[in-house]
Structures are given as structure tokens and as C-alpha cells.
C-alpha atoms as a PDB file:
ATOM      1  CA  UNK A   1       0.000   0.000   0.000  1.00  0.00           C
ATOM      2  CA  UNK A   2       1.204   3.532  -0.891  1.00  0.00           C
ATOM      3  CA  UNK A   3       1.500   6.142   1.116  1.00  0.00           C
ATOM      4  CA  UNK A   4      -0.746   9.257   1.434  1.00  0.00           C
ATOM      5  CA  UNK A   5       0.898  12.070  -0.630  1.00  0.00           C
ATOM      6  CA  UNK A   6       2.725  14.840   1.908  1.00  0.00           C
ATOM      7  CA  UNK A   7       1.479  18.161   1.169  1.00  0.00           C
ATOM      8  CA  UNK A   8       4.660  20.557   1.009  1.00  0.00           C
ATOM      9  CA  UNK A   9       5.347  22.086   4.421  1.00  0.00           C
ATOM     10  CA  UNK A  10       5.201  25.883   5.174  1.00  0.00           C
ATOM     11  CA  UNK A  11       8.551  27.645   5.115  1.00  0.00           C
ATOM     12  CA  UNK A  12       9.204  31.463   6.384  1.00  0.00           C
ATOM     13  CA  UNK A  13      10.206  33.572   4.013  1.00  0.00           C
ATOM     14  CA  UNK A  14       8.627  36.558   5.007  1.00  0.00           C
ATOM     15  CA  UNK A  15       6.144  37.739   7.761  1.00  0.00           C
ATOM     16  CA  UNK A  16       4.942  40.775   9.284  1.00  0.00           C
ATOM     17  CA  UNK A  17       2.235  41.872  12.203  1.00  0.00           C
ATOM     18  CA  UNK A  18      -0.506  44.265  11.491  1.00  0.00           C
ATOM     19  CA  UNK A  19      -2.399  46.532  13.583  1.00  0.00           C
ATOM     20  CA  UNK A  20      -6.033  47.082  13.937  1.00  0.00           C
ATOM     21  CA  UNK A  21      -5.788  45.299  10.236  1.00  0.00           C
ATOM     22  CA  UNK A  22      -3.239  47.886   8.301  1.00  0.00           C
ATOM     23  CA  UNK A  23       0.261  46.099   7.681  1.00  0.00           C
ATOM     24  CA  UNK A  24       2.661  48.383   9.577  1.00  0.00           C
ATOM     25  CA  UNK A  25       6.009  46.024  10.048  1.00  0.00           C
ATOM     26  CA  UNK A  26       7.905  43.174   8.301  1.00  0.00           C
ATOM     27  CA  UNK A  27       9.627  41.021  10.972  1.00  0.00           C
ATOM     28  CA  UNK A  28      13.399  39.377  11.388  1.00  0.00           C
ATOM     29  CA  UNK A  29      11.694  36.808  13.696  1.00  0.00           C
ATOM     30  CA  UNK A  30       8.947  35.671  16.043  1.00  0.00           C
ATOM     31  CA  UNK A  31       9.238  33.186  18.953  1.00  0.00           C
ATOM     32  CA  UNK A  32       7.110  31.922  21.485  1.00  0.00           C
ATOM     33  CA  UNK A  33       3.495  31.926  19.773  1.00  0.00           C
ATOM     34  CA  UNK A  34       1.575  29.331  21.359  1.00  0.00           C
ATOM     35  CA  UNK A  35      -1.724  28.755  21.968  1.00  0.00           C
ATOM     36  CA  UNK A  36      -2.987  27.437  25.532  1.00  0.00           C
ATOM     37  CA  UNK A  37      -5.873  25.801  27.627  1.00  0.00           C
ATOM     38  CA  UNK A  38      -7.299  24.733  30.957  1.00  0.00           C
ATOM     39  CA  UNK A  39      -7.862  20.840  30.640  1.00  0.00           C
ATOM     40  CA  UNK A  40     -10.869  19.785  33.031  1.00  0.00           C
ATOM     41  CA  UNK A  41     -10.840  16.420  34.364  1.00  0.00           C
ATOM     42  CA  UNK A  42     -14.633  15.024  34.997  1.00  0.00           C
ATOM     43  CA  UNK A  43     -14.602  11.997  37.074  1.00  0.00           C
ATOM     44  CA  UNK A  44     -17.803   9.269  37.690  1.00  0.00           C
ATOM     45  CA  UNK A  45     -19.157   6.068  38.056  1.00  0.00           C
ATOM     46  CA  UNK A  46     -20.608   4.404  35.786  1.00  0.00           C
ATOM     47  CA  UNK A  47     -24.104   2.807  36.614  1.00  0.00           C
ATOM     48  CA  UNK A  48     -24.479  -0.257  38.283  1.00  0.00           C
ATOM     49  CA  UNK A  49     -20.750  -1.159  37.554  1.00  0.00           C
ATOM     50  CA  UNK A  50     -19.383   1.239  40.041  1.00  0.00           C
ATOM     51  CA  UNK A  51     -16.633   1.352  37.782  1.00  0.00           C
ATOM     52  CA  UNK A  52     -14.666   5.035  37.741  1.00  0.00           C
ATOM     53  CA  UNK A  53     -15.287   7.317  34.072  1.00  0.00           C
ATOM     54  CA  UNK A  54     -13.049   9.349  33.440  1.00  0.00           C
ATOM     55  CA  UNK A  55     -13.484  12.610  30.747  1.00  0.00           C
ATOM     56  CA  UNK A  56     -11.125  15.054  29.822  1.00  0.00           C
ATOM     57  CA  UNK A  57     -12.981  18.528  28.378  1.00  0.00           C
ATOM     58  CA  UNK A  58     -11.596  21.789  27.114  1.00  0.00           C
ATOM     59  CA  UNK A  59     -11.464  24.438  29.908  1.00  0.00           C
ATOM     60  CA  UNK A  60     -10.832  28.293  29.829  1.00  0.00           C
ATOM     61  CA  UNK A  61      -8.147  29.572  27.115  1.00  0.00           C
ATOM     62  CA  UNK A  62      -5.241  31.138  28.259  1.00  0.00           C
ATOM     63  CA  UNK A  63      -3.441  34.598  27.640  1.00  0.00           C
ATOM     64  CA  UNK A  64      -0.101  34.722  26.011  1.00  0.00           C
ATOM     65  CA  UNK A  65       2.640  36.243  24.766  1.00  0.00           C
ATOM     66  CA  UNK A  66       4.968  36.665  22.164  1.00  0.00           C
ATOM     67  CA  UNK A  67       8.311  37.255  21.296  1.00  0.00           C
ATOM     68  CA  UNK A  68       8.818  39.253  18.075  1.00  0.00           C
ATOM     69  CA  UNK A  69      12.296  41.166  16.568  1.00  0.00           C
ATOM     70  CA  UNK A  70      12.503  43.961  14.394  1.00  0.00           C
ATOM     71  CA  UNK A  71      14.264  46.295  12.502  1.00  0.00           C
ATOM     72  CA  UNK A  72      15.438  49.104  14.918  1.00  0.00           C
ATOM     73  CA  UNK A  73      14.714  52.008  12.683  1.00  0.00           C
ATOM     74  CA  UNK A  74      11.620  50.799  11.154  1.00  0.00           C
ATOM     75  CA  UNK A  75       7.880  51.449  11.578  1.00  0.00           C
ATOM     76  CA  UNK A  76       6.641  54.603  13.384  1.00  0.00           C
ATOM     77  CA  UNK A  77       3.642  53.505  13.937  1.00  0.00           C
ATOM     78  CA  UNK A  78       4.974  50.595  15.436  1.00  0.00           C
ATOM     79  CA  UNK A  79       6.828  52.750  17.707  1.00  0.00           C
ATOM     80  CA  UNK A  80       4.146  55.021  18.623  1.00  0.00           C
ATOM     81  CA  UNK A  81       2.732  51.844  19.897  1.00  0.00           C
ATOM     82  CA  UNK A  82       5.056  50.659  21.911  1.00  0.00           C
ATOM     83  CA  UNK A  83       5.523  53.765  23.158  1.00  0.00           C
ATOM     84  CA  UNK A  84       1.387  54.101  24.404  1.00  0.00           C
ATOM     85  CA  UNK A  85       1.997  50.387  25.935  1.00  0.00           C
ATOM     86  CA  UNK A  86       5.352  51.081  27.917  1.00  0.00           C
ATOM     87  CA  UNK A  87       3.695  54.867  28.894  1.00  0.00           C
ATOM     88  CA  UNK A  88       0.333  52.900  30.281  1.00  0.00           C
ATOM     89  CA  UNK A  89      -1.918  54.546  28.099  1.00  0.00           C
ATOM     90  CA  UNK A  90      -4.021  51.387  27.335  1.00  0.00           C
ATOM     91  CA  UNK A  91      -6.979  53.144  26.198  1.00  0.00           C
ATOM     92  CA  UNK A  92      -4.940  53.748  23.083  1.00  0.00           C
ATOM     93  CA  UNK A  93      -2.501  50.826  23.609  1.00  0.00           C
ATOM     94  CA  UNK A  94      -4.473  47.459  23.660  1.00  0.00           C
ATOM     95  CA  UNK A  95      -5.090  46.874  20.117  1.00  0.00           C
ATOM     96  CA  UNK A  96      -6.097  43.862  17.700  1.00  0.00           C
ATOM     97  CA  UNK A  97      -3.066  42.401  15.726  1.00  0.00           C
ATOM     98  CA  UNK A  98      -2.460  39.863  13.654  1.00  0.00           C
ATOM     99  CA  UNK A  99       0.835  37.686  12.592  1.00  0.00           C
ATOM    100  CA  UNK A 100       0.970  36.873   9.200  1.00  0.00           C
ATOM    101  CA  UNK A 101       2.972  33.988   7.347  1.00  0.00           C
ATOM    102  CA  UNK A 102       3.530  34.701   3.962  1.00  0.00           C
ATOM    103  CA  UNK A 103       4.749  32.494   1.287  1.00  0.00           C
ATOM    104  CA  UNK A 104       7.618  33.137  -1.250  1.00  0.00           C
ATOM    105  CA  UNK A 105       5.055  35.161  -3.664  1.00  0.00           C
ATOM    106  CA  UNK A 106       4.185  36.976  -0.448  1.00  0.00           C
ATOM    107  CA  UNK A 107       1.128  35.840  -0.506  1.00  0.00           C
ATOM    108  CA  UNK A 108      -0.780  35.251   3.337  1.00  0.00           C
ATOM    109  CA  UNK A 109      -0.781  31.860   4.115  1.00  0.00           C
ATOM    110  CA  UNK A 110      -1.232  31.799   7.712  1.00  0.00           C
ATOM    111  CA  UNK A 111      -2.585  34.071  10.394  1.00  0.00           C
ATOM    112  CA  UNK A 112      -2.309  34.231  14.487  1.00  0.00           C
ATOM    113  CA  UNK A 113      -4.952  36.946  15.449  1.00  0.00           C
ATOM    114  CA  UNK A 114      -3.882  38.510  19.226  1.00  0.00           C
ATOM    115  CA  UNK A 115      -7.217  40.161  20.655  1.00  0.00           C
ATOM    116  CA  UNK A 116      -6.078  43.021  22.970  1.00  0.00           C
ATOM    117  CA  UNK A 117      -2.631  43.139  22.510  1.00  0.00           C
ATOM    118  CA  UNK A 118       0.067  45.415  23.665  1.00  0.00           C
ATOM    119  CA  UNK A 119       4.031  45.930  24.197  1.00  0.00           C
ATOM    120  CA  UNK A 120       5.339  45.079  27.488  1.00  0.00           C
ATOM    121  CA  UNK A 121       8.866  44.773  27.196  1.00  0.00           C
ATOM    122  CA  UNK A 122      11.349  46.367  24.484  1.00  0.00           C
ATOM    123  CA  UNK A 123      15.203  45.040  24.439  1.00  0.00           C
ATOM    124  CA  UNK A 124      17.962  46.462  22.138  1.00  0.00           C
ATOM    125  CA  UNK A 125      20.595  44.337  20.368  1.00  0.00           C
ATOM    126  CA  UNK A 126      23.909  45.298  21.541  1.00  0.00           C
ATOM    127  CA  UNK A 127      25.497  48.173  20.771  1.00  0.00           C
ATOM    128  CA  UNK A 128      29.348  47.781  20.082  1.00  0.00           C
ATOM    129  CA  UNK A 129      31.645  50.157  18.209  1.00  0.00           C
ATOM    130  CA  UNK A 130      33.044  49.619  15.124  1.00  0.00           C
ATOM    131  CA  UNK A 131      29.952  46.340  14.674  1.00  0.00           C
ATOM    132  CA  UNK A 132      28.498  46.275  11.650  1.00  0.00           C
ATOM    133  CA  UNK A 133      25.155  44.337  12.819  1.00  0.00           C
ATOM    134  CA  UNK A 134      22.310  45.738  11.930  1.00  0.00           C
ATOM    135  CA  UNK A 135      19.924  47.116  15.454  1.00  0.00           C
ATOM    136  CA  UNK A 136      16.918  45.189  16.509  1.00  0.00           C
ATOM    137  CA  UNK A 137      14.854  45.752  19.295  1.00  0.00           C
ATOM    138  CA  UNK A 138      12.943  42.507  20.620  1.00  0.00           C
ATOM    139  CA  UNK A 139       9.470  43.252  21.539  1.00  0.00           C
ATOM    140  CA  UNK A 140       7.318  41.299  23.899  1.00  0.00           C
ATOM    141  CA  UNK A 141       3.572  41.424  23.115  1.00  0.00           C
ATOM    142  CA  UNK A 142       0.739  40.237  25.580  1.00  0.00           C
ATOM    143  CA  UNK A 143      -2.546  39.545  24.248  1.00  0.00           C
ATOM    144  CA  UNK A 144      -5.886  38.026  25.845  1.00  0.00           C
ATOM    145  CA  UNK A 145      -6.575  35.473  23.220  1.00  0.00           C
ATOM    146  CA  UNK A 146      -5.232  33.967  20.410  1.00  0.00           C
ATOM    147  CA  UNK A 147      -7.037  32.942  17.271  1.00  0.00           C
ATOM    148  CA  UNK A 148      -5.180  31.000  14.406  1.00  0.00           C
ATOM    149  CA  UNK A 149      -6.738  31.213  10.700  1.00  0.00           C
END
């Protein structure tokens, strides 16, 4: 019997986030996406056996965060954004974005959708004289729920 024919898998060439829907950032890298739940274990007997059931059911999702590195002298809007989160001002801060995978045509292929996200953290590459590294700043997003497309 032949096997079942492997559909390619996804590579990274590109990816960005967007915010509130308008693409504001391409992305070096992003690490630490993961998607999370309570597990509820439901224990009984069963009827006249007496013997122990047990079920395992979905609970409450949990928050998350993410991991994402970028271009030091890139997006103001971005920056303006990270800015609201690390100043407090969430009325303006906790936004909808979205990570987007996009294939070698850039073309979206996959999307992570983080409901009430903002910046909590911001650390710089390091600085050195006479380096010719490019800057990146790795920025830590929170976000109340995830939603993959």
C-alpha cells in the first residue's frame, strides 16, 4: 500500500504583524506563539458497575505572549505603539493584531490573530563600536486570546 501524498510544508520567508488590520512592520523573527488551555478532568461512576469514568474537556483559554524582533529604525507607527503600551496609556494601547505567514510570492498563508494586545517589554541588540550588525529591538507582546486562521 502507498503512502498518502505529503502536502509541502510551510517555510518562512517573510512575515509581518498588522495593527487594527493595516500592515505596519515586516519582521526578522517571532518566537514563542503558542496557543494554551485549561484541561478539566470530569470523574464518575458508571451505573451499576461502580466502575470510575473518566473525561477530559476543554477548559478556559489562556493569555499569552509573544516574542517578536525587528528592525530598529523601522515602523513609526509601530513605535508610537510601543511607546502608548510602555507609557500605560491602554486606552490607546491594547489593540487587535495579527501575525501573518507569507509564502515566497508573499502571498498570506497563515494568520495568528492577538485580541487586545500590547508591548510590554522592548530590548535592544547590543550596541558595540566599530559592529556592523544591523539594530533590533525585541518586543514582547501580551494579548488576551489567540485565534489562528
Amino acid at each position: 500500500m502507498a503512502l498518502p501524498k505529503a502536502e509541502d510544508v510551510l517555510v518562512a520567508p517573510n512575515f509581518g504583524i498588522q495593527i487594527d488590520g493595516v500592515m505596519i512592520e515586516y519582521l526578522n523573527s517571532v518566537n514563542g506563539l503558542q496557543v494554551e488551555q485549561d484541561v478539566i478532568k470530569y470523574q464518575q461512576n458508571q451505573g451499576t458497575t461502580g466502575r470510575s469514568n473518566v473525561t477530559l474537556m476543554p477548559g478556559v483559554g489562556k493569555d499569552g505572549q509573544v516574542d517578536i524582533e525587528r528592525g530598529a529604525s523601522q515602523s513609526d507607527a509601530f513605535t508610537q505603539w510601543i511607546k502608548d503600551s510602555l507609557d500605560g496609556n491602554m486606552g490607546v494601547a491594547r489593540k487587535n493584531a495579527t501575525i501573518i505567514l507569507m509564502d515566497y510570492e508573499d502571498n498570506p498563508v497563515k494568520r495568528w490573530n492577538l485580541r487586545n494586545a500590547w508591548c510590554s517589554k522592548i530590548v535592544m541588540s547590543t550596541l558595540k563600536a566599530g559592529d556592523t550588525s544591523p539594530v533590533t529591538e525585541t518586543v514582547t507582546i501580551v494579548f488576551e486570546d489567540l485565534v489562528i486562521e
